[in-house]
N, C-alpha and C. Protein backbone atom coordinates (compact mmCIF):
# COMPACT_ATOMS: atom_id res chain seq x y z
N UNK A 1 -22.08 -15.99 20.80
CA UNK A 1 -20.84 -16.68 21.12
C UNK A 1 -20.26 -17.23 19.81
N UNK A 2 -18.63 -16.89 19.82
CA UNK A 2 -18.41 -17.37 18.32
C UNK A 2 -18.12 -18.98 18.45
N UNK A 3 -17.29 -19.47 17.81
CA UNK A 3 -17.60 -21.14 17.57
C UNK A 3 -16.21 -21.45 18.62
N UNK A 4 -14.73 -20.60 18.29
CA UNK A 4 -14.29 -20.41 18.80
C UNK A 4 -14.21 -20.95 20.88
N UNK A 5 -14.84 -19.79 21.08
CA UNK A 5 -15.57 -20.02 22.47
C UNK A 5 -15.93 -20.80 22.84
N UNK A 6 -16.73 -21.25 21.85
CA UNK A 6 -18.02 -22.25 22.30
C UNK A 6 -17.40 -24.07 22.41
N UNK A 7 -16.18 -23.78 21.58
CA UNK A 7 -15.23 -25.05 21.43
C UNK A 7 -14.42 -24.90 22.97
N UNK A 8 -14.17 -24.10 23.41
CA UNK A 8 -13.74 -23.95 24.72
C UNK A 8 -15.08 -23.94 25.86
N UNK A 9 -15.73 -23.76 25.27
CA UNK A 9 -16.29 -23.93 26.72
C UNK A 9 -16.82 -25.45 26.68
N UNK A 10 -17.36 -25.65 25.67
CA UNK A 10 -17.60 -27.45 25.51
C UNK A 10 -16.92 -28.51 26.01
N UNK A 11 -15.42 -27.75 25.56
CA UNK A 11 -14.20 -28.46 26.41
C UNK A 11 -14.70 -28.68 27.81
N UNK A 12 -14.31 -27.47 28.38
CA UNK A 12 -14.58 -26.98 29.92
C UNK A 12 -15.32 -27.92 30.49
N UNK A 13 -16.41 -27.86 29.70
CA UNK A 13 -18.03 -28.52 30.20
C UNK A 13 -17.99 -30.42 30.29
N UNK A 14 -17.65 -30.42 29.36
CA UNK A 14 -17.09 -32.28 28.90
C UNK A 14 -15.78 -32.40 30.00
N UNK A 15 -14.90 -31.96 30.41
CA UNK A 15 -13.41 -31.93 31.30
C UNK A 15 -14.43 -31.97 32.43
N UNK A 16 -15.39 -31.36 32.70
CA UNK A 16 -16.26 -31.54 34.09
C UNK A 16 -16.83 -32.64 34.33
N UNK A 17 -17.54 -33.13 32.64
CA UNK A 17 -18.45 -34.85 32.70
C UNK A 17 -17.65 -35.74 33.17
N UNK A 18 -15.73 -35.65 32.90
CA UNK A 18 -15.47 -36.52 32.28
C UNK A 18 -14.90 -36.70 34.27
N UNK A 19 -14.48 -35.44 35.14
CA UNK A 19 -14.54 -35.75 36.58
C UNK A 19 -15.58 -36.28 37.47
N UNK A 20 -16.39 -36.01 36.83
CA UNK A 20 -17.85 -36.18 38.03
C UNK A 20 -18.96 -36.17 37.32
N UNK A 21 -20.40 -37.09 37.86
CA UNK A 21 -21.33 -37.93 37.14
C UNK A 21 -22.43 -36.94 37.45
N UNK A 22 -22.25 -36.22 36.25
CA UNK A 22 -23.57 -35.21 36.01
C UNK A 22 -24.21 -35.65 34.74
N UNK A 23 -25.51 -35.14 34.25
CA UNK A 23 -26.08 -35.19 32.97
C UNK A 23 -25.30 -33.70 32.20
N UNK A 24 -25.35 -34.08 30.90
CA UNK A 24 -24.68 -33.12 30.11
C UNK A 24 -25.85 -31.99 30.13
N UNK A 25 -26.82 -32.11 30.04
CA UNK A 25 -27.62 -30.68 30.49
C UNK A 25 -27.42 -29.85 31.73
N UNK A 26 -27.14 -30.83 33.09
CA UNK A 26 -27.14 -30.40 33.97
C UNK A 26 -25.92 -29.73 33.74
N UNK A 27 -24.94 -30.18 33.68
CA UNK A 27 -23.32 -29.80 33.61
C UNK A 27 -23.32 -27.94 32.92
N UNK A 28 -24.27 -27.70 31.82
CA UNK A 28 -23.80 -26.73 30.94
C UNK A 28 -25.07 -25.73 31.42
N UNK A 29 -25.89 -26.31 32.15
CA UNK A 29 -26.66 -24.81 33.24
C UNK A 29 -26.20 -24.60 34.23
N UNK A 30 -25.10 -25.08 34.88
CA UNK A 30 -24.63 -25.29 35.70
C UNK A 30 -23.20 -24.52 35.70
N UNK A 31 -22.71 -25.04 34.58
CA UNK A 31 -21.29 -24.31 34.00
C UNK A 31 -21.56 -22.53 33.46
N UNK A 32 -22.88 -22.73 32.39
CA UNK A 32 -22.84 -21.18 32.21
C UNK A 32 -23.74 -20.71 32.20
N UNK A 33 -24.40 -21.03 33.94
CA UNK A 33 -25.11 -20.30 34.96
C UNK A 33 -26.38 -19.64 33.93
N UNK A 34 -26.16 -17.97 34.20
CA UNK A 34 -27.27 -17.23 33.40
C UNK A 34 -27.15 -16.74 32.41
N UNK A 35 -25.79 -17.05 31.62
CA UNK A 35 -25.60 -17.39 30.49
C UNK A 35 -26.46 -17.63 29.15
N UNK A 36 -26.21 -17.14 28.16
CA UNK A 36 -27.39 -17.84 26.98
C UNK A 36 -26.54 -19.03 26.34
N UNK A 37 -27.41 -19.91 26.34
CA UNK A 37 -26.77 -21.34 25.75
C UNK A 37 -26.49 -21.25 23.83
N UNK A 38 -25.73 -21.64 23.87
CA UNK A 38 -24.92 -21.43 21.76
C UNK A 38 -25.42 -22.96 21.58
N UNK A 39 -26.18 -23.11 20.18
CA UNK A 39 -26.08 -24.03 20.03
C UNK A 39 -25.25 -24.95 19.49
N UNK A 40 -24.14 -24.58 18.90
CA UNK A 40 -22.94 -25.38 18.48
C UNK A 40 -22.50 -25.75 19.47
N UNK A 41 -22.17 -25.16 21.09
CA UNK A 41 -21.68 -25.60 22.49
C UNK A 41 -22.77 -26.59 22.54
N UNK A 42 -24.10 -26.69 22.50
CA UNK A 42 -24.69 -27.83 22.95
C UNK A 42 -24.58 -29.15 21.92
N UNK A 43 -24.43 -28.49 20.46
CA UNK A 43 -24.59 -30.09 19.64
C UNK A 43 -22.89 -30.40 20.07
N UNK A 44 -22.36 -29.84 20.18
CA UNK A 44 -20.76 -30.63 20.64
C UNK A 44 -21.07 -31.19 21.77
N UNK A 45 -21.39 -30.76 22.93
CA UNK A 45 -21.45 -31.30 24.38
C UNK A 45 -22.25 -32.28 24.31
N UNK A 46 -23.66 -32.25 23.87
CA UNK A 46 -24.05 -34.15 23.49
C UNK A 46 -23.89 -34.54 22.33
N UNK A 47 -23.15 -33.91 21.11
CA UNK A 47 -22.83 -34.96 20.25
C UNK A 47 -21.50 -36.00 21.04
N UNK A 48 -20.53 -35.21 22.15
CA UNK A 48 -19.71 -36.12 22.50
C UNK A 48 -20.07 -37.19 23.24
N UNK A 49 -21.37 -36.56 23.99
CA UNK A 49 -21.18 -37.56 25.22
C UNK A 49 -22.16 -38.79 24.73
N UNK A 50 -23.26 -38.73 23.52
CA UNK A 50 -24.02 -39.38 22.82
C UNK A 50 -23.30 -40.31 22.43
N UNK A 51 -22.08 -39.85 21.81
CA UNK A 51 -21.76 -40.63 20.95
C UNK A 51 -19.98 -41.01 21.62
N UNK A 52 -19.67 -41.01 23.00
CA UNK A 52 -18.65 -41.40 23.32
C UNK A 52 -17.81 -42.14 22.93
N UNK A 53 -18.68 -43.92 23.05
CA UNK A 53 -18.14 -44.90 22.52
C UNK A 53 -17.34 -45.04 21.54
N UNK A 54 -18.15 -44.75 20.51
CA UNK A 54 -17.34 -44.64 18.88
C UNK A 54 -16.40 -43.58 18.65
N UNK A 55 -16.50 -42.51 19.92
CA UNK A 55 -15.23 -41.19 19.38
C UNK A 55 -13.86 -42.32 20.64
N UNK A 56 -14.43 -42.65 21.46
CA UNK A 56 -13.18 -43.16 22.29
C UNK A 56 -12.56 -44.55 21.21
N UNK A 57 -13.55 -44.86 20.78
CA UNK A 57 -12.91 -46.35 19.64
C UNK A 57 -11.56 -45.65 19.14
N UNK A 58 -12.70 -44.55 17.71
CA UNK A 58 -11.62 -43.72 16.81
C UNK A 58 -10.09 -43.13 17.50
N UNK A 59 -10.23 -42.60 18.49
CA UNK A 59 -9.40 -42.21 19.41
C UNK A 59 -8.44 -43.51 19.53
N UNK A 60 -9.20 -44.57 20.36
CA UNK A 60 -7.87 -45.56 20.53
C UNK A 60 -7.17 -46.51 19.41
N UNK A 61 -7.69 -45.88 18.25
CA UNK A 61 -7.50 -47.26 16.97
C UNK A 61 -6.03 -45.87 16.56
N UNK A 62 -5.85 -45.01 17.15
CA UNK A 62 -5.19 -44.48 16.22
C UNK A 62 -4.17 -43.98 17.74
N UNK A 63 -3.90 -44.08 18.68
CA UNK A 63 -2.71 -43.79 19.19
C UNK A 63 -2.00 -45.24 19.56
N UNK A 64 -0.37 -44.68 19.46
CA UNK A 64 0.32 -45.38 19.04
C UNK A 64 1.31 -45.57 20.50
N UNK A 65 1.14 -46.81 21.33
CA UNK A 65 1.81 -46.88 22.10
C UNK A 65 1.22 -45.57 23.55
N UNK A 66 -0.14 -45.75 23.69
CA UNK A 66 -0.89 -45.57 24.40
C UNK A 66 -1.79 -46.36 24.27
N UNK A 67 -2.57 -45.79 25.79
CA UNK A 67 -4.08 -46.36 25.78
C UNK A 67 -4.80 -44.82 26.13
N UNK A 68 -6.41 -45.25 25.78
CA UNK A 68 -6.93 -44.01 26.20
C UNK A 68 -6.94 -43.89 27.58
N UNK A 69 -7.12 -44.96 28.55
CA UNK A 69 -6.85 -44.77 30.06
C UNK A 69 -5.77 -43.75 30.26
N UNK A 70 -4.63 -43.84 29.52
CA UNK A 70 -3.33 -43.34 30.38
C UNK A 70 -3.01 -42.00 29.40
N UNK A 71 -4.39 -41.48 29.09
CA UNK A 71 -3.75 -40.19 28.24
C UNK A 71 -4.74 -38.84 29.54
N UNK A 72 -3.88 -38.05 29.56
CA UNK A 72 -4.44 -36.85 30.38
C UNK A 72 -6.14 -36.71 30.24
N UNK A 73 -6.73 -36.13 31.32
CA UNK A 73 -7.88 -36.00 31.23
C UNK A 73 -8.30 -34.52 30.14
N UNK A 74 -6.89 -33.45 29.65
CA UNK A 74 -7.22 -32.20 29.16
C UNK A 74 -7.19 -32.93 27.67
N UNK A 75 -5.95 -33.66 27.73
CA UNK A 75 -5.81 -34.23 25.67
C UNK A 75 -6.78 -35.00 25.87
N UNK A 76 -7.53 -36.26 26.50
CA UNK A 76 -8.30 -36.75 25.87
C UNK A 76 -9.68 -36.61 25.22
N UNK A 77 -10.31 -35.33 26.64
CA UNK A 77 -11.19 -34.11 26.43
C UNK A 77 -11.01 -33.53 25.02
N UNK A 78 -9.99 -32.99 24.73
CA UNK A 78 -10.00 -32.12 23.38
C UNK A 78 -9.67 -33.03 22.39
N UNK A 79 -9.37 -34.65 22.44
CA UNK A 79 -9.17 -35.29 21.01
C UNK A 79 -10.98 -35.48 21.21
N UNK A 80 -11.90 -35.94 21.57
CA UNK A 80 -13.02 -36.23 21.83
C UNK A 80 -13.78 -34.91 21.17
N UNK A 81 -13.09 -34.00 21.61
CA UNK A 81 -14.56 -32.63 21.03
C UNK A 81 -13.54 -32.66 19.49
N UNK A 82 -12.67 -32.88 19.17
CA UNK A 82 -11.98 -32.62 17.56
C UNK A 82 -12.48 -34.13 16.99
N UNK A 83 -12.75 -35.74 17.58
CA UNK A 83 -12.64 -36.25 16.41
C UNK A 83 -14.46 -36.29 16.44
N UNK A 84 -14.91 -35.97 17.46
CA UNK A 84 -16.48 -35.36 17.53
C UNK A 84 -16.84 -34.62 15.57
N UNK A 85 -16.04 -33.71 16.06
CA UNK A 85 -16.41 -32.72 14.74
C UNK A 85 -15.51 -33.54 13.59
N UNK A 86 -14.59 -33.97 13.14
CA UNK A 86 -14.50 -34.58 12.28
C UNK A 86 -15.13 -35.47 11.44
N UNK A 87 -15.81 -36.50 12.58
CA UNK A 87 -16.45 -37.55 12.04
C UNK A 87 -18.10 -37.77 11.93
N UNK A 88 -19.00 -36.24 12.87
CA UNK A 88 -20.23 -36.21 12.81
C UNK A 88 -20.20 -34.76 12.05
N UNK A 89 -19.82 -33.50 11.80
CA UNK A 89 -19.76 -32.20 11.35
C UNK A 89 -19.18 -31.83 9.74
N UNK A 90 -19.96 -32.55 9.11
CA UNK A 90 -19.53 -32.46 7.79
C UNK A 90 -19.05 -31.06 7.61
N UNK A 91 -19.93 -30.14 8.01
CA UNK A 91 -19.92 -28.81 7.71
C UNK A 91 -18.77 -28.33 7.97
N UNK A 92 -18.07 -28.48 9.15
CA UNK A 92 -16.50 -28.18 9.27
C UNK A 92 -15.18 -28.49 9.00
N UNK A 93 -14.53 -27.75 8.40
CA UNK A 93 -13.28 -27.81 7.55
C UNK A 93 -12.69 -28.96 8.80
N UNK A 94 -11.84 -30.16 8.69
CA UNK A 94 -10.79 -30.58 9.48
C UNK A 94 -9.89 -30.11 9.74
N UNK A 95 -9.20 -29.06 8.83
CA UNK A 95 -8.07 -28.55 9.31
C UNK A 95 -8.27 -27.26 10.84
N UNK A 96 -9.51 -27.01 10.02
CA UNK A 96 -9.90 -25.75 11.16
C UNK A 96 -10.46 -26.43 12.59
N UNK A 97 -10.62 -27.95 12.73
CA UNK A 97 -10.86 -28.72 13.90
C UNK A 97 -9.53 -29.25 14.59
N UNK A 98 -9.03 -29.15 13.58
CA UNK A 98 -7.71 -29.83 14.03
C UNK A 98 -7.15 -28.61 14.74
N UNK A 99 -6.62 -27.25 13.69
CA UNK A 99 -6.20 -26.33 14.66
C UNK A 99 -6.29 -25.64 16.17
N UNK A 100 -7.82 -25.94 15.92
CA UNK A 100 -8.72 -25.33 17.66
C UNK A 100 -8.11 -26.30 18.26
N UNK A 101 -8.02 -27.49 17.91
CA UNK A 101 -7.66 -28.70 19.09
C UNK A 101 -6.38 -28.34 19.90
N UNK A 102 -5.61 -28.38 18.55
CA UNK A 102 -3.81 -27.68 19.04
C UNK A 102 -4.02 -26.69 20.14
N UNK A 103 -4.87 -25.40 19.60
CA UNK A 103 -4.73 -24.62 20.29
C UNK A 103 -5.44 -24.29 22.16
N UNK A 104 -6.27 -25.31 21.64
CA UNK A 104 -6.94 -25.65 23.30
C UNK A 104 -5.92 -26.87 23.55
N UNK A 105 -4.92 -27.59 23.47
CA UNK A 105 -4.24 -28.25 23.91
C UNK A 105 -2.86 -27.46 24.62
N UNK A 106 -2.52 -26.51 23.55
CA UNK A 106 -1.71 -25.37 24.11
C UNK A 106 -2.10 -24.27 25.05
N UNK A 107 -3.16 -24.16 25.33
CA UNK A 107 -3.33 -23.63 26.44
C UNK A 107 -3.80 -24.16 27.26
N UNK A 108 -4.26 -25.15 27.71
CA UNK A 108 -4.90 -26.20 28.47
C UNK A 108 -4.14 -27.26 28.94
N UNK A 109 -3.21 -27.78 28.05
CA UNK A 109 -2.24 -28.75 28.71
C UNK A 109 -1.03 -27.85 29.03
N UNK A 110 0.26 -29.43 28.63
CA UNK A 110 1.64 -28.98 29.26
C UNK A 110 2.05 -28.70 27.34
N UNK A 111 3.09 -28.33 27.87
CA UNK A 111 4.18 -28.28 26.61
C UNK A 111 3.95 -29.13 26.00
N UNK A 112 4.07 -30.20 25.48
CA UNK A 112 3.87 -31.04 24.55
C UNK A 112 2.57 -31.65 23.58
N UNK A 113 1.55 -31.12 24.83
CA UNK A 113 -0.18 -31.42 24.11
C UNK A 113 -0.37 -31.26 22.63
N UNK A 114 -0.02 -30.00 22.46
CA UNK A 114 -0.41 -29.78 20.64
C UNK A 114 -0.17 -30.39 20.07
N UNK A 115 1.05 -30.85 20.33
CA UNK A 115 2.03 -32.13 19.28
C UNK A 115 1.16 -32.92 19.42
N UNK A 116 1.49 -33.36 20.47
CA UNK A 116 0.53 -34.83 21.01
C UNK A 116 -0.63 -34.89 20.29
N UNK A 117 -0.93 -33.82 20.61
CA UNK A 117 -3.03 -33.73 19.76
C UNK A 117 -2.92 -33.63 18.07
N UNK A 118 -1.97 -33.25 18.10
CA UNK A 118 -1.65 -33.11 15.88
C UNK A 118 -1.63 -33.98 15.75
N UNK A 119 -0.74 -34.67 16.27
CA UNK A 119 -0.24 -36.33 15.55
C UNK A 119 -1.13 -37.16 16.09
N UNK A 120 -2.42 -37.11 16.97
CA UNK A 120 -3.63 -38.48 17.01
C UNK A 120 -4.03 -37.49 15.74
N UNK A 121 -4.47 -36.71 15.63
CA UNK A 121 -6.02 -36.41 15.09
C UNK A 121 -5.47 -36.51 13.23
N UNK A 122 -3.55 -36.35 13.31
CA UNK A 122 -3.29 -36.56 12.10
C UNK A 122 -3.20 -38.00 11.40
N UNK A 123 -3.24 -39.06 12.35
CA UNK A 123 -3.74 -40.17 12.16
C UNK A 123 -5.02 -40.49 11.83
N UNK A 124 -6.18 -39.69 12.46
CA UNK A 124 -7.23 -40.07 12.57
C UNK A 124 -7.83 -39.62 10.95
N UNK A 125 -7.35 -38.27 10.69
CA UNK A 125 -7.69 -38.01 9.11
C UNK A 125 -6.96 -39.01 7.95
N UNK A 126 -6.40 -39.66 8.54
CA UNK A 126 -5.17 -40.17 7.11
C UNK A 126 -6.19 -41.11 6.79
């Protein structure tokens, strides 16, 4: 599975935690069945949910005239797996976290998500 993917399905998998009170193991044998598990899908799926707190902080210190309560359950999902990798994934370029975000925001949300998701996560790097 490329990283790609695996950033989408993490999504997927976390958009499921974030409806209904499963364990993040359970959620992703559950989600991809008989599937072989990637391990970049798993260090994202509990690096988020490990480390919620401090990605929902980062998240709310930087939108502007929101709260995290009142932001969609798809953007807040994908600012969570992007400032995930920003702030624990040295190894990955930001720009290339930032882009996947856009682009799972653009297909996952409404019209406006990408924006929406550029401009937190372009706060969050400044």
């Amino acid at each position: 599975m490329n990283r790609h993917t695996a950033r989408e399905k993490a999504f997927q998998i976390l958009f499921q935690l974030d409806m209904n009170d499963f364990e993040p193991k359970q959620a992703m044998n559950d989600f991809l069945e008989a599937e072989e598990h990637d391990m970049f899908l798993t260090l994202l799926v509990e690096g988020v949910t490990t480390n919620k707190l401090e990605v929902d902080r980062i998240i709310s210190d930087n939108l502007a005239n929101w709260s995290l309560q009142r932001l969609a359950s798809v953007e807040k999902t994908i600012l969570r797996v992007a400032t995930y990798e920003i702030h624990y994934m040295e190894d990955i370029p930001t720009n290339v976290s930032i882009n996947e975000a856009i682009e799972l925001g653009n297909r996952y949300g409404d019209e406006k998500s990408g924006k929406f998701i550029n401009g937190v996560l372009s706060k969050i790097i400044a």
